[in-house]
C-alpha atoms as a PDB file:
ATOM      1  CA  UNK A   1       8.022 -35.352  -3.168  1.00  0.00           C
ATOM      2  CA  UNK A   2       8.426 -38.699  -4.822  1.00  0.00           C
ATOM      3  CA  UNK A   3      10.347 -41.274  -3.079  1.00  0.00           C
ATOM      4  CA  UNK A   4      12.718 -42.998  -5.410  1.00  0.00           C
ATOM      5  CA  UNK A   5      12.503 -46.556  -4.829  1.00  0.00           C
ATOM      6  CA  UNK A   6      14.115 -49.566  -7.648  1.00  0.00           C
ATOM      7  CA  UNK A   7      12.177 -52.240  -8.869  1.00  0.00           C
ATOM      8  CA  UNK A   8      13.724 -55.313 -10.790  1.00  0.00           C
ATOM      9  CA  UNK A   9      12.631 -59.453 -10.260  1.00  0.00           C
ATOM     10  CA  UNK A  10      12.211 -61.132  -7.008  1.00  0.00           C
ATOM     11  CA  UNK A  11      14.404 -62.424  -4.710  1.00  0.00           C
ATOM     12  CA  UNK A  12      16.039 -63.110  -1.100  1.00  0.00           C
ATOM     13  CA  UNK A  13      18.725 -61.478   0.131  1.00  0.00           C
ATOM     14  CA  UNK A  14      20.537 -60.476   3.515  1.00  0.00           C
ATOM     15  CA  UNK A  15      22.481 -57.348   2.729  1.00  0.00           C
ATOM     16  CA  UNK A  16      24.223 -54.465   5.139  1.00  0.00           C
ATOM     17  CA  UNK A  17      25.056 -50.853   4.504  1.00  0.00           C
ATOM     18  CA  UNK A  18      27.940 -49.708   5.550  1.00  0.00           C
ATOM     19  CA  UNK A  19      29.939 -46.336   5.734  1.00  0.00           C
ATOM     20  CA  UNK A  20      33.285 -46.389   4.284  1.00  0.00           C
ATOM     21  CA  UNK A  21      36.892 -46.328   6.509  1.00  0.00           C
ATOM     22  CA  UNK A  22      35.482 -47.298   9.916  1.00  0.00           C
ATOM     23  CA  UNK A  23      35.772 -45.717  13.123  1.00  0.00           C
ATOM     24  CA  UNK A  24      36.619 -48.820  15.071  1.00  0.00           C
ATOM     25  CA  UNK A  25      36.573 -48.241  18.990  1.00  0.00           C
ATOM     26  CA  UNK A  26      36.094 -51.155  20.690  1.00  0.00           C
ATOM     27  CA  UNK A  27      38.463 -53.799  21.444  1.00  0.00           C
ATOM     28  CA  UNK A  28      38.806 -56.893  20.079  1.00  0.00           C
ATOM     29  CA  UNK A  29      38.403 -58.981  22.795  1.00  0.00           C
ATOM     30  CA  UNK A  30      35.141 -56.856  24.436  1.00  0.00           C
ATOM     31  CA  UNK A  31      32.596 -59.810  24.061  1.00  0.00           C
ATOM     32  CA  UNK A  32      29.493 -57.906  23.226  1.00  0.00           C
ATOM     33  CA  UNK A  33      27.101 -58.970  26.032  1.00  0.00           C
ATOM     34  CA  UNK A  34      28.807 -57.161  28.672  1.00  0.00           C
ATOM     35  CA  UNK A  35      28.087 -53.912  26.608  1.00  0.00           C
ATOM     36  CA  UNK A  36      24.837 -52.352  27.237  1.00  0.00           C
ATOM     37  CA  UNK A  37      22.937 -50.920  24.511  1.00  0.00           C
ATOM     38  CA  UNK A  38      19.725 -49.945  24.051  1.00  0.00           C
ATOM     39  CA  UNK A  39      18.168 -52.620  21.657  1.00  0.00           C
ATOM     40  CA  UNK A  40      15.316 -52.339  18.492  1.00  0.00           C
ATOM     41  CA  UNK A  41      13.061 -54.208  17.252  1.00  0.00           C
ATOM     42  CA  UNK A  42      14.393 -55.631  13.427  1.00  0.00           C
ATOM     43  CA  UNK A  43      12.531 -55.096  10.260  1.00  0.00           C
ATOM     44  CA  UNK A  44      10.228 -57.986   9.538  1.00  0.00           C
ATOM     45  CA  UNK A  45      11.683 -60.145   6.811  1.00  0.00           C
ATOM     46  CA  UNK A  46      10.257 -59.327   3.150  1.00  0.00           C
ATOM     47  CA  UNK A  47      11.124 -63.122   2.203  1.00  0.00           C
ATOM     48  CA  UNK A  48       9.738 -64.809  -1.031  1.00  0.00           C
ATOM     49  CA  UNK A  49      11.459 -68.256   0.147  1.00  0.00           C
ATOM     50  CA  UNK A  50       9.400 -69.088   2.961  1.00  0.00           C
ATOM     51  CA  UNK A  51      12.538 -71.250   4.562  1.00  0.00           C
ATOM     52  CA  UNK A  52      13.146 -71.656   8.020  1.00  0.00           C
ATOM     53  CA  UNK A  53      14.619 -69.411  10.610  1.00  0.00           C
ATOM     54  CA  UNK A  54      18.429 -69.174  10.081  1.00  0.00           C
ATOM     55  CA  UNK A  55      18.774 -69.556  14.461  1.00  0.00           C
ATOM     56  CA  UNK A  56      17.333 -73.381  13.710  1.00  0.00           C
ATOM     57  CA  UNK A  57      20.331 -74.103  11.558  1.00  0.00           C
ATOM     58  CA  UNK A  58      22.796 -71.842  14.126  1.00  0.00           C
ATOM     59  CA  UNK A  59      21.038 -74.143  16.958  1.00  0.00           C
ATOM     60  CA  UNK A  60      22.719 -77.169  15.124  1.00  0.00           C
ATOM     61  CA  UNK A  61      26.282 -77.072  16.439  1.00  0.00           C
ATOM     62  CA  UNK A  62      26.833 -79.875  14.379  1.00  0.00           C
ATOM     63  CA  UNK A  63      26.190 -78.346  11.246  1.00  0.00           C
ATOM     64  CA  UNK A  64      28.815 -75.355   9.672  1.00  0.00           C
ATOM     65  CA  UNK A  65      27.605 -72.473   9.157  1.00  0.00           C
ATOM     66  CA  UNK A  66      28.494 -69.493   6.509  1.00  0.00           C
ATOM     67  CA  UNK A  67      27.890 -66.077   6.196  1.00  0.00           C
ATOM     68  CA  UNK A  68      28.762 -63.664   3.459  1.00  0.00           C
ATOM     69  CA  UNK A  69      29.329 -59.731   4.266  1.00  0.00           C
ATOM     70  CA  UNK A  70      29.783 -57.627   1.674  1.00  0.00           C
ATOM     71  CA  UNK A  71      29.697 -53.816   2.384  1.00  0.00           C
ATOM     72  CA  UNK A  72      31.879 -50.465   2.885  1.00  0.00           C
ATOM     73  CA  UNK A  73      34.847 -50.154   5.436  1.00  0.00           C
ATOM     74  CA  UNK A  74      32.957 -50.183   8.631  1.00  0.00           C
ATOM     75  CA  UNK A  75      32.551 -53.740   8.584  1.00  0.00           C
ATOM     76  CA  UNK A  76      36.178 -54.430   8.587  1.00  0.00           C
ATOM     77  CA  UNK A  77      38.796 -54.433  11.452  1.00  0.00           C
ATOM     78  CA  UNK A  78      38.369 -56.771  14.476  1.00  0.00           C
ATOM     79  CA  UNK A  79      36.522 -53.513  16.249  1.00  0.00           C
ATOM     80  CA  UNK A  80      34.014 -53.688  13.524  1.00  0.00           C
ATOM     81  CA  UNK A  81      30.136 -53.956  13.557  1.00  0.00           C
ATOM     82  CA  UNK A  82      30.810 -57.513  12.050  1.00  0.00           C
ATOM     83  CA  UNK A  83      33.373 -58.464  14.516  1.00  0.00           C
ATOM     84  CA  UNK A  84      31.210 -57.803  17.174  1.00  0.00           C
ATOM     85  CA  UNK A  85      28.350 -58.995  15.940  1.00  0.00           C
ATOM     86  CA  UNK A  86      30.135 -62.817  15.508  1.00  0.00           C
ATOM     87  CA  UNK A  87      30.777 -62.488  18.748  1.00  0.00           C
ATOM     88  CA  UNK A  88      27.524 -62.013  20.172  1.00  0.00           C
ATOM     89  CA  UNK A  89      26.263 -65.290  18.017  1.00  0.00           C
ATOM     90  CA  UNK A  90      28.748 -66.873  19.450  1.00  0.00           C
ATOM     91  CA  UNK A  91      27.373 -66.219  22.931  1.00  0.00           C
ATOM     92  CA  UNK A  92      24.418 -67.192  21.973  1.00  0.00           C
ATOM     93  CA  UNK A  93      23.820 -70.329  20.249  1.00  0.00           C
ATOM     94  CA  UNK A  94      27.184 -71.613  21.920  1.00  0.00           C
ATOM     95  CA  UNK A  95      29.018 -71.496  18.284  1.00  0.00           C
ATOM     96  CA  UNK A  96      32.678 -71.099  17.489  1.00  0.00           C
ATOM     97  CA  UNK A  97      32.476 -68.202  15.109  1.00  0.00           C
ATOM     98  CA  UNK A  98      35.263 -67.161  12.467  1.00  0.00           C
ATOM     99  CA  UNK A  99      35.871 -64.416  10.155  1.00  0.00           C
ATOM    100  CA  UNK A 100      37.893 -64.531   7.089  1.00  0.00           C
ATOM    101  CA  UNK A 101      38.849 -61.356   5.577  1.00  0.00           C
ATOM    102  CA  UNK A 102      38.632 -60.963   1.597  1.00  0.00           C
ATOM    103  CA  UNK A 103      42.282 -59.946   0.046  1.00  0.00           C
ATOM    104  CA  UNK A 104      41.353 -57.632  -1.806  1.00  0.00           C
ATOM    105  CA  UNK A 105      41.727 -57.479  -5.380  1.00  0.00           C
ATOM    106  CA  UNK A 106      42.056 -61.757  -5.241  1.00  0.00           C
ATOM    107  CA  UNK A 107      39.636 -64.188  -6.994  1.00  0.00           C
ATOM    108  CA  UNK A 108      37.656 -65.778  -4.150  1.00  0.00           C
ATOM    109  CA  UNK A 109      40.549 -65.550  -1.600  1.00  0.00           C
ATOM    110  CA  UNK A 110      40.393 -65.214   1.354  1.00  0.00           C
ATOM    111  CA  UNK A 111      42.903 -64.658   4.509  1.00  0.00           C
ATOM    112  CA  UNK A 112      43.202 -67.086   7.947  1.00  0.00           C
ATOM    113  CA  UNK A 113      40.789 -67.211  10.421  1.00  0.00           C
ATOM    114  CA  UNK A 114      40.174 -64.755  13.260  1.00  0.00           C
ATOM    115  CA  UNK A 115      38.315 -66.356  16.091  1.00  0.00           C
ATOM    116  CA  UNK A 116      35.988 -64.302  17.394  1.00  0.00           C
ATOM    117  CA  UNK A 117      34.133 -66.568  19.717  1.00  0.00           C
ATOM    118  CA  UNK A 118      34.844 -70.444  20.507  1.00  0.00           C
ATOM    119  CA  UNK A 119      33.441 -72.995  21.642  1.00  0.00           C
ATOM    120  CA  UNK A 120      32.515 -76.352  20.599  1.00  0.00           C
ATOM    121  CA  UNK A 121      30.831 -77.742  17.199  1.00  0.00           C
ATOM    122  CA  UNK A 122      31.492 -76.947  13.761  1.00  0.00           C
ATOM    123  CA  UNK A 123      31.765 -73.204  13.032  1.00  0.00           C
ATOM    124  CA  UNK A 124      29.977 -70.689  11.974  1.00  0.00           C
ATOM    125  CA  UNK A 125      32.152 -69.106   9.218  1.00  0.00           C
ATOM    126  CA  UNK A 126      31.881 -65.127   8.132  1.00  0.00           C
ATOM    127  CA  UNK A 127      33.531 -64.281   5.067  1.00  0.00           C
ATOM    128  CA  UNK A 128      34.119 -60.557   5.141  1.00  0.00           C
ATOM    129  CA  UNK A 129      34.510 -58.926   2.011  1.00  0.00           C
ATOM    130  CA  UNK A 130      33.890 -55.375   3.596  1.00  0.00           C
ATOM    131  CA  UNK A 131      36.410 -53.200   1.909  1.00  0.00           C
ATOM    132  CA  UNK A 132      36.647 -49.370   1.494  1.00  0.00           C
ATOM    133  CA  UNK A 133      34.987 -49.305  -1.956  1.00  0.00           C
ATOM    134  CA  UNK A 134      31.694 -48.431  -3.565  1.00  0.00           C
ATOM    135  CA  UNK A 135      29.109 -50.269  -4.658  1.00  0.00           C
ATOM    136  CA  UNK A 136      29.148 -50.542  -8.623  1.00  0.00           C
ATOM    137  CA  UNK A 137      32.757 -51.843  -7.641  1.00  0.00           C
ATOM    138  CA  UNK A 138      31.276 -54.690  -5.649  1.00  0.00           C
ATOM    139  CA  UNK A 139      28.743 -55.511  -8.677  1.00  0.00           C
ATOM    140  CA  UNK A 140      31.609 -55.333 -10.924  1.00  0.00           C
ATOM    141  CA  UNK A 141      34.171 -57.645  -9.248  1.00  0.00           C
ATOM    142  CA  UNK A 142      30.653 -59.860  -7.693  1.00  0.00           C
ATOM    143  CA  UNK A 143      32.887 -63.322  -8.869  1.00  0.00           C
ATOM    144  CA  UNK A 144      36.420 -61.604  -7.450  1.00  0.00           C
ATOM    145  CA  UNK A 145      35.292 -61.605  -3.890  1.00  0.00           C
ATOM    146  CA  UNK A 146      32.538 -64.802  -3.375  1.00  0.00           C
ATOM    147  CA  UNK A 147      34.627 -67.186  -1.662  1.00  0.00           C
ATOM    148  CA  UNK A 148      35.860 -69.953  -3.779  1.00  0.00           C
ATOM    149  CA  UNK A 149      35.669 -73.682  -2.140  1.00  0.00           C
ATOM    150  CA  UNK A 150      32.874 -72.748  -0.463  1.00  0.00           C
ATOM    151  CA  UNK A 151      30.114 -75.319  -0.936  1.00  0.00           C
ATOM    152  CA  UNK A 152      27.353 -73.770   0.365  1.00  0.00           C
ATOM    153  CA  UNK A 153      26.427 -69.764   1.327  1.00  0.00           C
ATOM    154  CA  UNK A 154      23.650 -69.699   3.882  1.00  0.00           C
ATOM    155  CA  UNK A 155      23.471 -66.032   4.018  1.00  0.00           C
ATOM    156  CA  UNK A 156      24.798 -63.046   2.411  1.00  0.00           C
ATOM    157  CA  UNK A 157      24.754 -59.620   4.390  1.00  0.00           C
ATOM    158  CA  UNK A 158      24.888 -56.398   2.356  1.00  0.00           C
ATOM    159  CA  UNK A 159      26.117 -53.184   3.787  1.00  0.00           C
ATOM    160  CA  UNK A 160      26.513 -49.467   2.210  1.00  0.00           C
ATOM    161  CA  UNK A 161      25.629 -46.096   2.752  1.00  0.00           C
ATOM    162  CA  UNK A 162      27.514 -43.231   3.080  1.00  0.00           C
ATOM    163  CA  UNK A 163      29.770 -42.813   0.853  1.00  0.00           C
ATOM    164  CA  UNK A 164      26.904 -43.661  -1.840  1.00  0.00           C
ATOM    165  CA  UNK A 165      24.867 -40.829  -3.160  1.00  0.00           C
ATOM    166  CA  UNK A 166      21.316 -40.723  -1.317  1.00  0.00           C
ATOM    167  CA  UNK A 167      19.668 -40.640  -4.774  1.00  0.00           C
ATOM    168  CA  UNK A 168      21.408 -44.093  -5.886  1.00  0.00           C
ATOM    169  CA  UNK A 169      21.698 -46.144  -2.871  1.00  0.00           C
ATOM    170  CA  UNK A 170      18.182 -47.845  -3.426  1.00  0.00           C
ATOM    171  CA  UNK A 171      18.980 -48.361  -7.225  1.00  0.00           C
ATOM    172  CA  UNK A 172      22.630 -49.846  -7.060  1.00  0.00           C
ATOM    173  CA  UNK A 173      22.071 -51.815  -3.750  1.00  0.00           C
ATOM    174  CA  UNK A 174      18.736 -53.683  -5.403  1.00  0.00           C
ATOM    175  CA  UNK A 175      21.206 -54.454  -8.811  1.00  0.00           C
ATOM    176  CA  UNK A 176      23.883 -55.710  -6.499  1.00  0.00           C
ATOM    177  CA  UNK A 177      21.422 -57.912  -4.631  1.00  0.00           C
ATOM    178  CA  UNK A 178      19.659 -59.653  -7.489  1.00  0.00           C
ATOM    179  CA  UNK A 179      22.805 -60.287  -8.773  1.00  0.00           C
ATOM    180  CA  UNK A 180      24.081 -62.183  -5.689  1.00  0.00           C
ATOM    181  CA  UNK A 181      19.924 -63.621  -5.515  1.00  0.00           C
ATOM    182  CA  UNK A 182      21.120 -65.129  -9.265  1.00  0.00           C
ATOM    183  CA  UNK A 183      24.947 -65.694  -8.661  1.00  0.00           C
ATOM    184  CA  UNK A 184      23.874 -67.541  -5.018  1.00  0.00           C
ATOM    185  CA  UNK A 185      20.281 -69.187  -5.329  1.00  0.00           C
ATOM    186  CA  UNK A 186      20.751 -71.049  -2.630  1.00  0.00           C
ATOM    187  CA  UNK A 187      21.432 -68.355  -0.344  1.00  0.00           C
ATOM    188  CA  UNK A 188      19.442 -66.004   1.779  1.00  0.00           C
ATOM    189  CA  UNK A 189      20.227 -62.259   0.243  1.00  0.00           C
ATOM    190  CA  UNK A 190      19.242 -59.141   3.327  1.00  0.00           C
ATOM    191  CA  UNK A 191      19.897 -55.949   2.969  1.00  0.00           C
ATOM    192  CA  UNK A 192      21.242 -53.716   6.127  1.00  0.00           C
ATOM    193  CA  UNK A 193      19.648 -49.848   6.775  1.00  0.00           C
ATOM    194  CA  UNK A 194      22.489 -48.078   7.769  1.00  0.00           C
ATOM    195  CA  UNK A 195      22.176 -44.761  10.072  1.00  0.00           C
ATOM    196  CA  UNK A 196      20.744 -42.075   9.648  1.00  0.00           C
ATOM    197  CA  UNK A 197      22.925 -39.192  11.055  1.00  0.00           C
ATOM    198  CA  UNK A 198      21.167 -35.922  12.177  1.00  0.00           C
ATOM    199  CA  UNK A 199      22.946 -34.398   9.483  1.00  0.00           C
ATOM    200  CA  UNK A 200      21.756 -36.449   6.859  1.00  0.00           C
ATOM    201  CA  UNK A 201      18.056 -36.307   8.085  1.00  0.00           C
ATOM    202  CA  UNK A 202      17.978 -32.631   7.978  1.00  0.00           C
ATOM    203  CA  UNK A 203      18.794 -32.164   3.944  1.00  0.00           C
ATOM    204  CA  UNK A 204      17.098 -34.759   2.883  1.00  0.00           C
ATOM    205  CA  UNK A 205      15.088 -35.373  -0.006  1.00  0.00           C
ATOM    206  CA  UNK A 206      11.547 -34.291   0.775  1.00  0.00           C
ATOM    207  CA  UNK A 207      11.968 -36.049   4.099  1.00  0.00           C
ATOM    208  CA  UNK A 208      12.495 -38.805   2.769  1.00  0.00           C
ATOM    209  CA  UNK A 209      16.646 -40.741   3.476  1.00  0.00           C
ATOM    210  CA  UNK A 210      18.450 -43.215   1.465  1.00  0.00           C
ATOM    211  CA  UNK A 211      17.634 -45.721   3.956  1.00  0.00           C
ATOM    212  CA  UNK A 212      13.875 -45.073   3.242  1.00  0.00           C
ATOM    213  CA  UNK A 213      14.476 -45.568  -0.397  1.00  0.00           C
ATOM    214  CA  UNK A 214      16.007 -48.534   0.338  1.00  0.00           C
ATOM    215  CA  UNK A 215      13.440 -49.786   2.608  1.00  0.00           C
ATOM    216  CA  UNK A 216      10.545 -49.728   0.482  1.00  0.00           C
ATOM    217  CA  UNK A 217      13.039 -50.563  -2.959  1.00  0.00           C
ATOM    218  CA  UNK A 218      13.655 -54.238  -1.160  1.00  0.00           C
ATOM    219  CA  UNK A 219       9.998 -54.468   0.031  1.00  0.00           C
ATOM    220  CA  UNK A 220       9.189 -53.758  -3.705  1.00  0.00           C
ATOM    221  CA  UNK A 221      11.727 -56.427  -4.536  1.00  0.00           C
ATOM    222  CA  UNK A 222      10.907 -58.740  -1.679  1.00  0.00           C
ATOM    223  CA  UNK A 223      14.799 -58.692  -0.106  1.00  0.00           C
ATOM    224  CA  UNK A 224      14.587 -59.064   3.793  1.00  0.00           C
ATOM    225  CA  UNK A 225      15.896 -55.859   5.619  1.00  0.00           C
ATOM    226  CA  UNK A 226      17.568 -55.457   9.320  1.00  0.00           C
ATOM    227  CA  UNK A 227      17.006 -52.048   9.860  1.00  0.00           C
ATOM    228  CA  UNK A 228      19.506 -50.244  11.695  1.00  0.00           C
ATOM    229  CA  UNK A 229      18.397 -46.779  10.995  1.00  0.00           C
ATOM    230  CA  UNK A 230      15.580 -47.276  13.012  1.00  0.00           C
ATOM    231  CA  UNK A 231      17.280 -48.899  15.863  1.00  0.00           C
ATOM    232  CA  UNK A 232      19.549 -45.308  15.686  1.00  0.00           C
ATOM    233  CA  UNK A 233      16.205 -42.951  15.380  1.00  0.00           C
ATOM    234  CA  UNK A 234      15.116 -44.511  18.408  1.00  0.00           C
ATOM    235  CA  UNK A 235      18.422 -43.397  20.543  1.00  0.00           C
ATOM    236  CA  UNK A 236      19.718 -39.813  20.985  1.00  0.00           C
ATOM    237  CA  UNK A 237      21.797 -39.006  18.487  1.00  0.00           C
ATOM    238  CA  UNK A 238      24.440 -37.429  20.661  1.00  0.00           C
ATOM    239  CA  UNK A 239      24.338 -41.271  22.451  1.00  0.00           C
ATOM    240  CA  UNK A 240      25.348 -43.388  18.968  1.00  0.00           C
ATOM    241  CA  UNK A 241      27.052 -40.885  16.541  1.00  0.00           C
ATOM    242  CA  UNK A 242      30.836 -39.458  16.807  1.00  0.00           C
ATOM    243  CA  UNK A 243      29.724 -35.669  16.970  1.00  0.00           C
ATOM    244  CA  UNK A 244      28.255 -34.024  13.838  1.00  0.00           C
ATOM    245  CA  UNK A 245      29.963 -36.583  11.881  1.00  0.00           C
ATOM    246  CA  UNK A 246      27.723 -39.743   9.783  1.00  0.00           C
ATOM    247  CA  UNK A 247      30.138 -42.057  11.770  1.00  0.00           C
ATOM    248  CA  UNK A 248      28.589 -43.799  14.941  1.00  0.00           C
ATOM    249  CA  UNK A 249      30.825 -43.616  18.141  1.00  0.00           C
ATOM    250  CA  UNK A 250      31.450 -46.668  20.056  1.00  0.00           C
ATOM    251  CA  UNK A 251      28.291 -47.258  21.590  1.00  0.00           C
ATOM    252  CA  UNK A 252      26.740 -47.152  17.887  1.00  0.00           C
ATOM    253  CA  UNK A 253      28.857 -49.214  16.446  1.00  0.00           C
ATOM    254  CA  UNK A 254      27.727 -51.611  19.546  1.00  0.00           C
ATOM    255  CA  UNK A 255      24.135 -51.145  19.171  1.00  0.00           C
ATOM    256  CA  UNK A 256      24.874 -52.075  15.133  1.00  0.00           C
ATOM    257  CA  UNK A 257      26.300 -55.076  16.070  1.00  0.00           C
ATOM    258  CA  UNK A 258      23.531 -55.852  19.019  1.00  0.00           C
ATOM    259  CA  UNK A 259      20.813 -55.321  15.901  1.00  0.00           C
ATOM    260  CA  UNK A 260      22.275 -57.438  13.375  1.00  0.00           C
ATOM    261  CA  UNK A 261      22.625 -60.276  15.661  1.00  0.00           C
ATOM    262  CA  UNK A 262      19.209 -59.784  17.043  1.00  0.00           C
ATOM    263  CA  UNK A 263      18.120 -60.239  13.664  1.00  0.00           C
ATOM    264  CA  UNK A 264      20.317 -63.076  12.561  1.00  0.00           C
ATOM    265  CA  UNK A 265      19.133 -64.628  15.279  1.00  0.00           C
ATOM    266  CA  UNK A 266      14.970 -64.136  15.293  1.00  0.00           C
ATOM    267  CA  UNK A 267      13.637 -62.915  11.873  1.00  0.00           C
ATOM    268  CA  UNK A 268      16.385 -63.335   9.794  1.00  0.00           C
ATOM    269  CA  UNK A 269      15.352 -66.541   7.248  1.00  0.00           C
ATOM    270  CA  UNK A 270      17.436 -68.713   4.632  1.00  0.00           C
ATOM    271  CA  UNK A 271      16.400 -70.296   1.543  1.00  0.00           C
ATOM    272  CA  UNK A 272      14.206 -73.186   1.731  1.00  0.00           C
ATOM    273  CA  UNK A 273      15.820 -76.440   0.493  1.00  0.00           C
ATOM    274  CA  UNK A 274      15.741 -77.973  -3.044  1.00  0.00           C
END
């Protein structure tokens, strides 16, 4: 069967799947090292920008940091993927980390900060816009939900999935990304594999999952990937998702997190300087 992959122009992105209304376990105050997961090796990033490593510029306390996340509901809540996710930066380049939630619906606002990790330096700033919608609404309200006053975006972090049909995932993610790669040139664009569930795996097309599609559709279009799906394949399923369900428990919501920052903070690179 023929995979069905989307092709437009070139770019870099950082984007993350995500599934929509979140199951969100773990507490907010849990910092994420003391949870042990089983860790994966990240995609390699499919960069055209040749910049540097996004951990030099998170090794710079000095210098503020932001992030972008755009993506379905399970990136929301302070039990989130994201949540912990900032917190595990935190605890690793010694940053204070804080996420601002998008208010929905509001041009470019968004709500007070939530510390999720402190320390000293300037911070490292997420601006959440994950939100229990799909992704053509995302592409059509793209100028509704970048955050306004922000000078610079070092990195924006896609994330959709499964509330997306299989057959368009690859196709609407790539148009949403190359129209943050245009909106954002100076930023770094990646996209996020979302799970996999057993379920999912077992119907799908030819073999073949939306997070393949999406895979190769961003290798096609040169967006860098973190690849959670594989991180998942490697675990038993029984150990990451909530039952039959698409949802990860707990623990995969942890490993999530633990993969994202891994990647953040190896592979993951921004957009060279003009």
């Amino acid at each position: 069967m023929r995979r069905r992959v989307w092709s437009v122009p070139l770019a870099v992105v950082i984007v993350g799947v995500v599934i929509t209304t979140a199951l969100m376990v773990t507490s907010a105050t849990e910092p994420l090292a003391d949870i042990a997961v089983p860790s994966a090796p990240v995609d390699p990033p499919h960069s055209a920008a040749g910049g540097p490593a996004l951990s030099t510029v998170l090794a710079k306390t000095d210098e503020p940091v932001n992030l972008l996340v755009v993506g379905d509901g399970t990136g929301k809540s302070s039990g989130s993927w994201v949540f912990l996710a900032a917190q595990s930066l935190g605890q690793r380049f010694g940053r204070t980390v804080e996420i601002r939630d998008w208010r929905l619906g509001s041009a470019g606002r968004y709500g007070s900060a939530t510390r999720a990790w402190s320390a000293r330096g300037a911070p490292v700033t997420i601006w959440n816009a994950s939100t229990s919608r799909n992704i053509t609404y995302f592409r059509q309200t793209l100028d509704r939900w970048i955050p306004g006053g922000v000078p610079h975006v070092d990195v924006v972090i896609v994330s959709n999935g499964v509330v997306v049909d299989g057959g368009e995932l690859a196709q609407r993610s790539i148009e949403l990304m190359t129209r943050l790669r245009e909106r954002l040139p100076g930023a770094a664009v990646v996209a996020v594999l979302q799970p996999t569930s057993p379920g999912q795996r077992s119907v799908s097309f030819g073999g073949t999952t939306a997070a393949d599609d999406l895979r190769v559709s961003a290798r096609i279009n040169r967006f860098q990937t973190i690849d959670v799906d594989a991180a998942f394949a490697r675990s038993e399923p029984g150990a990451v998702f909530a039952g039959p369900t698409a949802y990860p428990n707990a623990d995969g919501y942890r490993l999530w997190a633990t993969t994202v920052s891994d990647a953040l903070a190896s592979t993951v690179r921004i957009a060279p300087a003009t």
